[in-house]
N, C-alpha and C. Protein backbone atom coordinates (compact mmCIF):
# COMPACT_ATOMS: atom_id res chain seq x y z
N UNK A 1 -20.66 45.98 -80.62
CA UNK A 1 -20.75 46.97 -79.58
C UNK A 1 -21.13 46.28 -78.27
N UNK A 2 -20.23 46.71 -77.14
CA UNK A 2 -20.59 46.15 -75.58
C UNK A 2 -22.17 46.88 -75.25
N UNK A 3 -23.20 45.74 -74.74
CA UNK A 3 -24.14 46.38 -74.15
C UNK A 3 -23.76 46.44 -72.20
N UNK A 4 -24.19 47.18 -71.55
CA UNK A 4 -24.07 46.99 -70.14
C UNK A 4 -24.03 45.57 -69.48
N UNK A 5 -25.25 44.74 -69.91
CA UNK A 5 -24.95 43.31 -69.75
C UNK A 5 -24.00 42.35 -70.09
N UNK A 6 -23.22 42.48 -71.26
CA UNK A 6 -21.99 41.97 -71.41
C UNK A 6 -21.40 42.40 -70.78
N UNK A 7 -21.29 43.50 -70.48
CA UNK A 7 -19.71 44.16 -69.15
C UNK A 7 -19.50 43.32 -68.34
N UNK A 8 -20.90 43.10 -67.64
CA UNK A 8 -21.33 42.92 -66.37
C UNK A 8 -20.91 41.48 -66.15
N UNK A 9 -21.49 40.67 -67.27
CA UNK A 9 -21.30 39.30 -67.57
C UNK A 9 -19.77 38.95 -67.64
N UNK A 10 -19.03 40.01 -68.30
CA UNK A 10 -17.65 39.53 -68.50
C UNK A 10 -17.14 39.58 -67.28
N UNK A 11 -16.97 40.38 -66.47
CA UNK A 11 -16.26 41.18 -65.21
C UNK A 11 -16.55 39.60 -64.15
N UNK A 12 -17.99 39.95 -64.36
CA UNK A 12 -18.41 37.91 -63.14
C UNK A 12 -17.81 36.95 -63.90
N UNK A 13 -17.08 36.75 -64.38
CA UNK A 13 -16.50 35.11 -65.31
C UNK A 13 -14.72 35.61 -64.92
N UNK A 14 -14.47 37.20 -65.04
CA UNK A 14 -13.05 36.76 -64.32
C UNK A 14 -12.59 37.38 -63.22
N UNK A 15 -13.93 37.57 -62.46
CA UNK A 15 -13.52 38.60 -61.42
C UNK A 15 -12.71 37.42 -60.24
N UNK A 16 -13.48 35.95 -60.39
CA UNK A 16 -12.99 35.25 -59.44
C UNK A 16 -11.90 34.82 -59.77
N UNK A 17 -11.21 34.33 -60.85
CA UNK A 17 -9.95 34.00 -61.14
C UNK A 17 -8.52 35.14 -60.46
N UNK A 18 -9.45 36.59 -60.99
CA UNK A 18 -8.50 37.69 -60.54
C UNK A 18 -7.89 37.68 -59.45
N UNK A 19 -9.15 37.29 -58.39
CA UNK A 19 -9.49 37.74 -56.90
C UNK A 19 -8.46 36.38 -56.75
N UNK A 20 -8.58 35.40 -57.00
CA UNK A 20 -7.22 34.15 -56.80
C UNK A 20 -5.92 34.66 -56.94
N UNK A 21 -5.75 34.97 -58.07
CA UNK A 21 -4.26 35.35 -58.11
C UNK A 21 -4.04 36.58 -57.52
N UNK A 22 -4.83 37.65 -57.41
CA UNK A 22 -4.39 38.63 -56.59
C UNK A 22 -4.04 37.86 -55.09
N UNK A 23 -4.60 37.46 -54.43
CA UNK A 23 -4.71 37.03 -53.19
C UNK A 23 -3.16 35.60 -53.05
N UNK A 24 -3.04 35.15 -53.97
CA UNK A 24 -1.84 34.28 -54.07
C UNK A 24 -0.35 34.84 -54.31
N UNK A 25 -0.83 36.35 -54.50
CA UNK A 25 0.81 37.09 -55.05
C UNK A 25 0.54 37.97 -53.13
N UNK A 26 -0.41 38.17 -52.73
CA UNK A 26 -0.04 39.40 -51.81
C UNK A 26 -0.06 38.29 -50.77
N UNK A 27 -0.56 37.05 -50.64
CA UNK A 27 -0.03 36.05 -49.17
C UNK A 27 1.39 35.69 -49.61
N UNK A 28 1.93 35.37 -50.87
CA UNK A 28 3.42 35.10 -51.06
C UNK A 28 4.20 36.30 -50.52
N UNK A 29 3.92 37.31 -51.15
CA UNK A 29 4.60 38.70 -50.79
C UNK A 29 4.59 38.86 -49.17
N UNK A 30 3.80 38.71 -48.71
CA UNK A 30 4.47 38.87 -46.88
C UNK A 30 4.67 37.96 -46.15
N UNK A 31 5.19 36.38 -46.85
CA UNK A 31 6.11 35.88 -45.81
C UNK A 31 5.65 34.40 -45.51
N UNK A 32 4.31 35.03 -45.82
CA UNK A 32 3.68 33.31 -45.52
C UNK A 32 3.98 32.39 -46.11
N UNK A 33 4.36 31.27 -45.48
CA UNK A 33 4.86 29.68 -45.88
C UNK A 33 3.80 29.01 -44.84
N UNK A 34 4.24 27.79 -45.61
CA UNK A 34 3.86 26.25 -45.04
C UNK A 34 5.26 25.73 -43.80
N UNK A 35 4.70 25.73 -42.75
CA UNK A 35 6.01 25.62 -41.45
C UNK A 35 6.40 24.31 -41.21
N UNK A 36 5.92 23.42 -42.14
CA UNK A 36 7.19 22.46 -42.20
C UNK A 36 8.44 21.84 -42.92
N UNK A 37 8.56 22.89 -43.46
CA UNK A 37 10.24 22.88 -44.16
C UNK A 37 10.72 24.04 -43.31
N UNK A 38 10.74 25.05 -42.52
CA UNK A 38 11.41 25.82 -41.50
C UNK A 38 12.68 25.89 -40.93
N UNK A 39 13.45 26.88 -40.21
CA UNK A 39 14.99 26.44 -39.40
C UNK A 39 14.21 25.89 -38.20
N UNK A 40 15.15 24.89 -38.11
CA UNK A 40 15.00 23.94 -36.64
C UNK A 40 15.25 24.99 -35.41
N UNK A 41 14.93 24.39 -34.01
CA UNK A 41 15.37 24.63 -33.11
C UNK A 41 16.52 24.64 -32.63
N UNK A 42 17.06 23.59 -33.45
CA UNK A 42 18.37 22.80 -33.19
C UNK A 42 19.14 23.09 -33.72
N UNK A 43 20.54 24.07 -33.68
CA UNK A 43 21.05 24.63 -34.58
C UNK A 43 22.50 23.88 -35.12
N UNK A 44 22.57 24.31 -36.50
CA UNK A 44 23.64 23.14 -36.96
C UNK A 44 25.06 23.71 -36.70
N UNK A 45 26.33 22.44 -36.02
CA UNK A 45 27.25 22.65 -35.61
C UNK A 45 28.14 23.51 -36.22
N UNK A 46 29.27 24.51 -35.68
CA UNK A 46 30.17 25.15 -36.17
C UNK A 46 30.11 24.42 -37.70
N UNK A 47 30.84 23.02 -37.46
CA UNK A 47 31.87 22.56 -38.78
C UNK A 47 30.61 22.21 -39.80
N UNK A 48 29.26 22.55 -39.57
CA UNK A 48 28.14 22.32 -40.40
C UNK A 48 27.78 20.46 -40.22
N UNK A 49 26.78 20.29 -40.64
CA UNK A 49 26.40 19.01 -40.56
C UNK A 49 24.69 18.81 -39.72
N UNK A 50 24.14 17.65 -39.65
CA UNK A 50 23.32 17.60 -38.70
C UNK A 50 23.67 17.73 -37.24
N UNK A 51 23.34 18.82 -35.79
CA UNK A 51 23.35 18.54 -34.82
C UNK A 51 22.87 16.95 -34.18
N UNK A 52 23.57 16.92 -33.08
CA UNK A 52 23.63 15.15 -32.55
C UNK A 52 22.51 15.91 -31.40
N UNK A 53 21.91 14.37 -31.33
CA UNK A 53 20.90 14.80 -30.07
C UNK A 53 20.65 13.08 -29.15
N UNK A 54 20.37 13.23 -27.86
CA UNK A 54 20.40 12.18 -26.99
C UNK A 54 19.69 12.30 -26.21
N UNK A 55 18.63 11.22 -25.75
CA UNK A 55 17.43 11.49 -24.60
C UNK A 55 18.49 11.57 -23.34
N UNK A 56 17.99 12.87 -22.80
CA UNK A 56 18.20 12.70 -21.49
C UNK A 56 17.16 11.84 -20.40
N UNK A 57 15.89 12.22 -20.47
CA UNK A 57 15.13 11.43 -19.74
C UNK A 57 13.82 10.91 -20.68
N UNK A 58 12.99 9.88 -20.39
CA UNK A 58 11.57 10.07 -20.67
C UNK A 58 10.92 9.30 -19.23
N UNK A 59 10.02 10.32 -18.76
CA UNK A 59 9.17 9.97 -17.32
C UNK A 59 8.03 9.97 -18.13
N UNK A 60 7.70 8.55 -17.31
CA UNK A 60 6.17 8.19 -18.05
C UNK A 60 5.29 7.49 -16.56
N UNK A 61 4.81 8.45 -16.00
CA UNK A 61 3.95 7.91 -14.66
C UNK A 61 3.05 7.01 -14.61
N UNK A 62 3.11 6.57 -15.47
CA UNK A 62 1.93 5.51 -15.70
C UNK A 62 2.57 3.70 -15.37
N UNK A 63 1.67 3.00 -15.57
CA UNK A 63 1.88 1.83 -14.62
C UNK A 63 2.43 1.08 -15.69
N UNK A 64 2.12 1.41 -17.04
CA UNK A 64 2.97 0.82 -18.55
C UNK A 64 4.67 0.89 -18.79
N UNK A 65 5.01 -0.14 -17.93
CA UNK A 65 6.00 -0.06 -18.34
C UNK A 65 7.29 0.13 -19.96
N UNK A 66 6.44 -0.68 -20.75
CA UNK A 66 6.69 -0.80 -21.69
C UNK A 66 6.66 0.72 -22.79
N UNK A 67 5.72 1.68 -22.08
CA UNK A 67 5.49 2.78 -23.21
C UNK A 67 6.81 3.99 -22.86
N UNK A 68 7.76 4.20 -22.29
CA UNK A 68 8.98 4.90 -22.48
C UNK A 68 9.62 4.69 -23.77
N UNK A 69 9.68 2.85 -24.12
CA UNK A 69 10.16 2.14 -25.36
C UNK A 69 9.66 3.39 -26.26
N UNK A 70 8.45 2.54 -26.69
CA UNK A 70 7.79 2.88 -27.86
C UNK A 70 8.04 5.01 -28.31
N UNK A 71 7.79 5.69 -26.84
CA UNK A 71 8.19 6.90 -27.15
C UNK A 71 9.70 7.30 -27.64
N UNK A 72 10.21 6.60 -27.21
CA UNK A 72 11.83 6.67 -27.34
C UNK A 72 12.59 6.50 -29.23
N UNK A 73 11.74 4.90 -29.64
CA UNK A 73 11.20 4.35 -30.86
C UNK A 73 10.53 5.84 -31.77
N UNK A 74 9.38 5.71 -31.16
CA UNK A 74 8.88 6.88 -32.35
C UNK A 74 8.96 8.68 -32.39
N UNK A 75 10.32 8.97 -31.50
CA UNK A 75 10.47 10.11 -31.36
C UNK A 75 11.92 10.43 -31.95
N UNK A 76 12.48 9.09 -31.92
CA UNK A 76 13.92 8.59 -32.61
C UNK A 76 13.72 8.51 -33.82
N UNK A 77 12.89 8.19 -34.68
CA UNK A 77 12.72 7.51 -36.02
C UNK A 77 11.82 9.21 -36.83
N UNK A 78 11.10 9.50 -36.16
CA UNK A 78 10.70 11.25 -36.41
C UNK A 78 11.40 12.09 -36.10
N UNK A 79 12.44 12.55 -35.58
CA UNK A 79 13.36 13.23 -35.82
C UNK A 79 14.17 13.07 -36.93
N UNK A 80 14.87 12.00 -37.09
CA UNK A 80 15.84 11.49 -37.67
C UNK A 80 15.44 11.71 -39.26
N UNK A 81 14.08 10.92 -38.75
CA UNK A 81 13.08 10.51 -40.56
C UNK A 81 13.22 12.15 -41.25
N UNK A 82 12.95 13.41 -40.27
CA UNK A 82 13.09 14.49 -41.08
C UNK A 82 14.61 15.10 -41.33
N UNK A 83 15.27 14.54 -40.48
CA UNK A 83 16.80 15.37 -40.62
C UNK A 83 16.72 16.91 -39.62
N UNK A 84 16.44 16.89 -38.41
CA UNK A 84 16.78 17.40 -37.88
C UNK A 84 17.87 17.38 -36.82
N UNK A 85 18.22 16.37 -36.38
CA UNK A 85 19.49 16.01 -36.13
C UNK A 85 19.76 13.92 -36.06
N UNK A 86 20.91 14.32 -35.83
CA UNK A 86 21.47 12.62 -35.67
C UNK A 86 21.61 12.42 -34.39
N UNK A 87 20.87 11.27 -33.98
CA UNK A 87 20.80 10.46 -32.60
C UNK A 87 22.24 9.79 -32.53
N UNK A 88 22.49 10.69 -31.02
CA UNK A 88 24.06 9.45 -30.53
C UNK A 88 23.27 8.86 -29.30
N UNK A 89 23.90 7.56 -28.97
CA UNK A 89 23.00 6.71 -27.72
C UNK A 89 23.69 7.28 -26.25
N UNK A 90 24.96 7.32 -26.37
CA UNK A 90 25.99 7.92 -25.11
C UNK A 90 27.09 8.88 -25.66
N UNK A 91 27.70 9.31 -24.69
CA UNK A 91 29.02 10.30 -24.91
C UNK A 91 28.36 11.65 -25.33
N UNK A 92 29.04 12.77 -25.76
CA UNK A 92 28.35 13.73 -25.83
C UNK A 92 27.44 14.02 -26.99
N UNK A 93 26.80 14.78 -26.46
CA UNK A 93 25.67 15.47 -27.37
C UNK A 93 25.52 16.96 -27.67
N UNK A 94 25.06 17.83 -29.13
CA UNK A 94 24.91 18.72 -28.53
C UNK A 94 23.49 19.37 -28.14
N UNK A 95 22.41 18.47 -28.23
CA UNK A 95 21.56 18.76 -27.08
C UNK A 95 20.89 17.49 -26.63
N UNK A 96 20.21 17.60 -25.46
CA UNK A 96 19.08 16.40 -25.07
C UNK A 96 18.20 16.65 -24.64
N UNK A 97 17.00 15.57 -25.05
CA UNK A 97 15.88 15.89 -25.36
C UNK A 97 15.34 15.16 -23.95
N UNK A 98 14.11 15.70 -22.70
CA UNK A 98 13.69 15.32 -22.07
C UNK A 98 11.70 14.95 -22.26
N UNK A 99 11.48 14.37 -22.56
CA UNK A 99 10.05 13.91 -22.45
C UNK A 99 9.01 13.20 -21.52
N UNK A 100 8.20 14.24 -21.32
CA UNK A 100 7.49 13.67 -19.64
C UNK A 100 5.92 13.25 -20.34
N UNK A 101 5.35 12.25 -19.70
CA UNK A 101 4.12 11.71 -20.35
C UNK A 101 3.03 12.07 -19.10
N UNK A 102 2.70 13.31 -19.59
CA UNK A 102 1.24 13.87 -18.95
C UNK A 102 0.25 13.16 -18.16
N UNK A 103 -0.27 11.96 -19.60
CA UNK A 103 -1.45 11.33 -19.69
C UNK A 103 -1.29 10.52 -20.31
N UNK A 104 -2.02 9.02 -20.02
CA UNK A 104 -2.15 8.36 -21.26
C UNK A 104 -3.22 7.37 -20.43
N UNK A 105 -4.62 7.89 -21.21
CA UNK A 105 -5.69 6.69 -20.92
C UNK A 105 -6.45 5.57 -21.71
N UNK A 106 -6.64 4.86 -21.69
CA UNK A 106 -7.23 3.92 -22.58
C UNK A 106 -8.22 3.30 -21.85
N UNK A 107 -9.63 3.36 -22.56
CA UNK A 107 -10.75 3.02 -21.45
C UNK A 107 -12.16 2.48 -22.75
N UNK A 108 -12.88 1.88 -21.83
CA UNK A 108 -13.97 1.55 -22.75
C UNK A 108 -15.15 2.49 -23.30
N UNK A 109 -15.69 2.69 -24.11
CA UNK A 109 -16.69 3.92 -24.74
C UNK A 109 -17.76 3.41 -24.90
N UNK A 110 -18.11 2.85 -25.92
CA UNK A 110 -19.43 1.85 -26.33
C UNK A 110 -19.44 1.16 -25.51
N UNK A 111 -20.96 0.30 -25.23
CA UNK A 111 -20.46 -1.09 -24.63
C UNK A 111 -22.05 -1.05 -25.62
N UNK A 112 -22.27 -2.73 -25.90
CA UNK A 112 -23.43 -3.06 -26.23
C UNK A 112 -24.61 -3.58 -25.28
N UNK A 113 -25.47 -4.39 -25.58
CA UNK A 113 -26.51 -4.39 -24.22
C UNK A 113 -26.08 -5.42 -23.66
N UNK A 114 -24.97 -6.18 -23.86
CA UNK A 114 -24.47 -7.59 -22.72
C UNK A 114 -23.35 -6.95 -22.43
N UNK A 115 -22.89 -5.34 -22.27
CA UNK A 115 -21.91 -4.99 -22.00
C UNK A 115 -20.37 -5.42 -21.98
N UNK A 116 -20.43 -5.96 -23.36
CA UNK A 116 -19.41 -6.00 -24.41
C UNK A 116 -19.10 -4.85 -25.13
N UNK A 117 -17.79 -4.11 -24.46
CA UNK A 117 -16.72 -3.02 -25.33
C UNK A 117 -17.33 -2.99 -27.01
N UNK A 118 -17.59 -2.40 -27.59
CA UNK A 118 -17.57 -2.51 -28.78
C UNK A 118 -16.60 -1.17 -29.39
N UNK A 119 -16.09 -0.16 -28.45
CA UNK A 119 -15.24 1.02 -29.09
C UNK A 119 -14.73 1.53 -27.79
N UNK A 120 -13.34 1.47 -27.81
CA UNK A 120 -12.51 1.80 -27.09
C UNK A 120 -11.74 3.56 -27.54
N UNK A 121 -11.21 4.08 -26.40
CA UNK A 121 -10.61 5.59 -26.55
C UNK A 121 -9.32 5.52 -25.65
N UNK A 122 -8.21 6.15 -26.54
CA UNK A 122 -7.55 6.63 -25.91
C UNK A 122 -6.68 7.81 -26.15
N UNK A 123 -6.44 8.13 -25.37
CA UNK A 123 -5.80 9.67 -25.45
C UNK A 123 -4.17 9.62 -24.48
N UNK A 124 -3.25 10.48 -25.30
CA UNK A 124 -2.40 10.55 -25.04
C UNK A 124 -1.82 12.49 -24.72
N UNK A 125 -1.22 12.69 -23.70
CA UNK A 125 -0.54 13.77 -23.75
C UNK A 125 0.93 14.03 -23.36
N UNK A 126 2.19 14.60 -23.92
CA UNK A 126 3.14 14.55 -23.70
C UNK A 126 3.77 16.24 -23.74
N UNK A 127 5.16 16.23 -22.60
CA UNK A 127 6.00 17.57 -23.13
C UNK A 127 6.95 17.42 -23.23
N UNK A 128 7.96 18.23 -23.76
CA UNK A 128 9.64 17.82 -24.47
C UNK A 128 10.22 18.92 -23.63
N UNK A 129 11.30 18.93 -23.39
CA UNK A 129 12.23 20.19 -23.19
C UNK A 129 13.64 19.61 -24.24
N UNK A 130 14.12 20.42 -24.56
CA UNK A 130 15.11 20.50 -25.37
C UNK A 130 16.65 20.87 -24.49
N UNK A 131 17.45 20.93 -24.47
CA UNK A 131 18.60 21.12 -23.62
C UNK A 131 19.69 21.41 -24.44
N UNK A 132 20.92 22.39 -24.35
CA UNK A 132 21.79 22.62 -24.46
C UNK A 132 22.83 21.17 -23.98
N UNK A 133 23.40 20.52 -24.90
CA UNK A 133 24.29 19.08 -24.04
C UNK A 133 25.28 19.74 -23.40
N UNK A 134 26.48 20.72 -23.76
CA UNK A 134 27.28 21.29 -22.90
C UNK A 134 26.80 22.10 -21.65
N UNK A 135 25.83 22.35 -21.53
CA UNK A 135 25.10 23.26 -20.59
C UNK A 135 24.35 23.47 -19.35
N UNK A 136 23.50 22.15 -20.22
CA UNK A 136 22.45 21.55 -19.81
C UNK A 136 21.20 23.50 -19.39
N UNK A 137 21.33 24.36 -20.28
CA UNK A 137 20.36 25.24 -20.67
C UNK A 137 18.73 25.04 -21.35
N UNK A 138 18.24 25.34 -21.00
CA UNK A 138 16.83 25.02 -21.54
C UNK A 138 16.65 25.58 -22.86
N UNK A 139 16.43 25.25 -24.09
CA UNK A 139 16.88 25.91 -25.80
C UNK A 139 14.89 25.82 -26.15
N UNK A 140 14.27 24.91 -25.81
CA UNK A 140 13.08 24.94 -26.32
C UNK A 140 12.11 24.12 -25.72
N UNK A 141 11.15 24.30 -25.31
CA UNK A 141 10.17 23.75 -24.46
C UNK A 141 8.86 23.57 -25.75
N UNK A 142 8.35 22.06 -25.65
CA UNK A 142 7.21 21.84 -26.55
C UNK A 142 6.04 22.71 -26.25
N UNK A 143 5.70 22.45 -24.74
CA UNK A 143 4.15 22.82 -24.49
C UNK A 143 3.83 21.68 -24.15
N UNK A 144 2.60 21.37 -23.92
CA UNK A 144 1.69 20.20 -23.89
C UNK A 144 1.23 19.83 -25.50
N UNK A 145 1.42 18.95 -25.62
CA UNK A 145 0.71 18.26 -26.90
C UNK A 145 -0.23 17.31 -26.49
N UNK A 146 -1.27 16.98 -27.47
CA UNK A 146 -2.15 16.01 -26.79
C UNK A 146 -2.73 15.45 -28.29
N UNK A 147 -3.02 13.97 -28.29
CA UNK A 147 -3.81 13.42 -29.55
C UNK A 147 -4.88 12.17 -28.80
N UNK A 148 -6.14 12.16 -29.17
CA UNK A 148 -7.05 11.36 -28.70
C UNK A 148 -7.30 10.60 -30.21
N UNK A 149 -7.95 8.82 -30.31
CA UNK A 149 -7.99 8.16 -31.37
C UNK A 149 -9.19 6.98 -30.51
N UNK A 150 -9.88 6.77 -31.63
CA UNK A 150 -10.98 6.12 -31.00
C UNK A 150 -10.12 4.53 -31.95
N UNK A 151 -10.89 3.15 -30.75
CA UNK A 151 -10.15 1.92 -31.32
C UNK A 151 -11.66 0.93 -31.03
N UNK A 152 -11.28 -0.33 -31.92
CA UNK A 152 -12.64 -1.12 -31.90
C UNK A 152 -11.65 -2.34 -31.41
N UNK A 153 -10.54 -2.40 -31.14
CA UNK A 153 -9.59 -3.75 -30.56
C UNK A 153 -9.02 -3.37 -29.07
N UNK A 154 -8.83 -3.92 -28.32
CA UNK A 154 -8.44 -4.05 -26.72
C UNK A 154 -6.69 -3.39 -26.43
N UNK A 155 -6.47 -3.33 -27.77
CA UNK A 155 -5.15 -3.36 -28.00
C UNK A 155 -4.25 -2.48 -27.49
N UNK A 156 -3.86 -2.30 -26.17
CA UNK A 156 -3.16 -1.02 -25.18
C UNK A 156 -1.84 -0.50 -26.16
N UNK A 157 -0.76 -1.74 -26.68
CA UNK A 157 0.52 -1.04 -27.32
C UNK A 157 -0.02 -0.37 -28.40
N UNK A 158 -1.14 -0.97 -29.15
CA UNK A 158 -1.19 -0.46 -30.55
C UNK A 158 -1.35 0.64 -30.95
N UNK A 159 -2.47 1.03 -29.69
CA UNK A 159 -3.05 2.68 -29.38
C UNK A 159 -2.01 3.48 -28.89
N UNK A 160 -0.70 2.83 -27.86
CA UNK A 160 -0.02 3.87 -27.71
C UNK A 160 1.01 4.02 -28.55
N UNK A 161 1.30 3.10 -29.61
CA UNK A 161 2.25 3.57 -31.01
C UNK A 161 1.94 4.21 -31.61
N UNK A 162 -0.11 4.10 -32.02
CA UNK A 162 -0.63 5.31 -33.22
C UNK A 162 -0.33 6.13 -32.42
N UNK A 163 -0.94 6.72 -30.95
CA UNK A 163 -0.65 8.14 -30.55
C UNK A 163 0.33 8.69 -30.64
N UNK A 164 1.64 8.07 -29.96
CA UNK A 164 2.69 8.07 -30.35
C UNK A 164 3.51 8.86 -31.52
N UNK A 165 3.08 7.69 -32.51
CA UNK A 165 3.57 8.28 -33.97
C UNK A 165 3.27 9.82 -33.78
N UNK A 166 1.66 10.09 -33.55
CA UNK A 166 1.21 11.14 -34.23
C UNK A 166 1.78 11.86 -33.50
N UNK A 167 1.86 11.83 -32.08
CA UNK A 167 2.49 13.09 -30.80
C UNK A 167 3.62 13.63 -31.47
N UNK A 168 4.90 12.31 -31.92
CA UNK A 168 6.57 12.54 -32.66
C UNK A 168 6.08 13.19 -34.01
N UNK A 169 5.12 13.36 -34.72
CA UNK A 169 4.74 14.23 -35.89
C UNK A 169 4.79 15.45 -35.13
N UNK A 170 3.97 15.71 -34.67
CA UNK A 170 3.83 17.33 -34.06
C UNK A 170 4.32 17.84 -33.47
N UNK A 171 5.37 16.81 -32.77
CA UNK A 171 6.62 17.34 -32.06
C UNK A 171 7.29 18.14 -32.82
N UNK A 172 7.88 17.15 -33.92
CA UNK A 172 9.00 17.47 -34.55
C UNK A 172 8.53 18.66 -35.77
N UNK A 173 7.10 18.71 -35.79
CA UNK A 173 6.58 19.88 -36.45
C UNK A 173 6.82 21.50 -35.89
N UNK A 174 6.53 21.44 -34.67
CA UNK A 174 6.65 22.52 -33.60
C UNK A 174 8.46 22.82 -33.44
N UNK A 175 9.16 21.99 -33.49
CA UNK A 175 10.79 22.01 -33.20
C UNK A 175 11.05 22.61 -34.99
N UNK A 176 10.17 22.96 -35.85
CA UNK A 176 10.44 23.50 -37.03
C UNK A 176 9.82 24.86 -37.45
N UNK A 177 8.55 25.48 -36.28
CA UNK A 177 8.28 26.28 -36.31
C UNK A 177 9.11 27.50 -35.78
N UNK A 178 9.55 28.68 -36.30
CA UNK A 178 9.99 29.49 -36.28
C UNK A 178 9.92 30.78 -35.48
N UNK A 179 7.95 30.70 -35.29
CA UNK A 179 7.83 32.01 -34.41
C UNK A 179 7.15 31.41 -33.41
């Protein structure tokens, strides 16, 4: 025979399991996903296939010459790496991608008491516009993105490849978001 305390006891041992799967059938049931498997921005051609895509510009105001490369590099290789479209270098496209570089500082943080750097910061911010290639229409605008990374080496390219990388992650994350 159940006394009141067994009820009680049983109900607390599966009330939390319940409360899981209830809660895992009614977030499935309205829609919610994980937004990086999503439809692109970029929509795929009549004859089907990956859309082609081509930098139109990257403006980078800064006195680094060298960091247009590296954005160009890791915004080429993150697109591609997910399959959202195929990079052509010239001739037509059907869209292009413009990228303007906000910010990008790299400066000393720590110093010790003979004022020796011991931890360096830098921060990066970038925005995309997306373009229609026949058009030249505006299809999708990033926003501002921004990633900051603390460094213990002097190392200006290295910091702006990690940022980099990570900026072309969240790019190409956002160019998969839906709403």
């Amino acid at each position: 025979m159940w006394s009141p305390t067994d009820i009680i006891s049983s109900l607390r041992r599966t009330a939390a399991p319940v409360a899981l799967l209830l809660c895992a059938l009614v977030l499935s049931g309205c829609g919610y996903g994980f937004g990086g498997d999503g439809p692109s921005v970029l929509a795929a051609p009549e004859g089907g296939g990956l859309p082609t895509i081509k930098f139109k510009s990257v403006e980078s105001p800064t006195m680094h010459s060298w960091l247009p490369h590296i954005i160009r590099t890791e915004m080429r290789d993150e697109i591609a790496g997910r399959d959202l479209a195929r990079w052509v270098d010239s001739g037509r496209a059907d869209y292009e991608l413009a990228i303007t570089v906000n910010t990008f500082t790299f400066r000393s943080w720590i110093t010790d008491r003979d004022d020796d750097t011991m931890l360096y910061s830098a921060s990066m911010a970038i925005q995309g516009t997306v373009y229609k290639g026949n058009s030249n229409e505006v299809v999708w605008r990033s926003g501002v993105l921004g990633y900051s990374q603390s460094y213990e080496t002097v190392q200006e390219r290295v910091a702006a490849s990690d940022l980099t990388r990570e900026l072309a992650r969240r790019f190409a994350s956002a160019m998969r978001q839906a709403f």
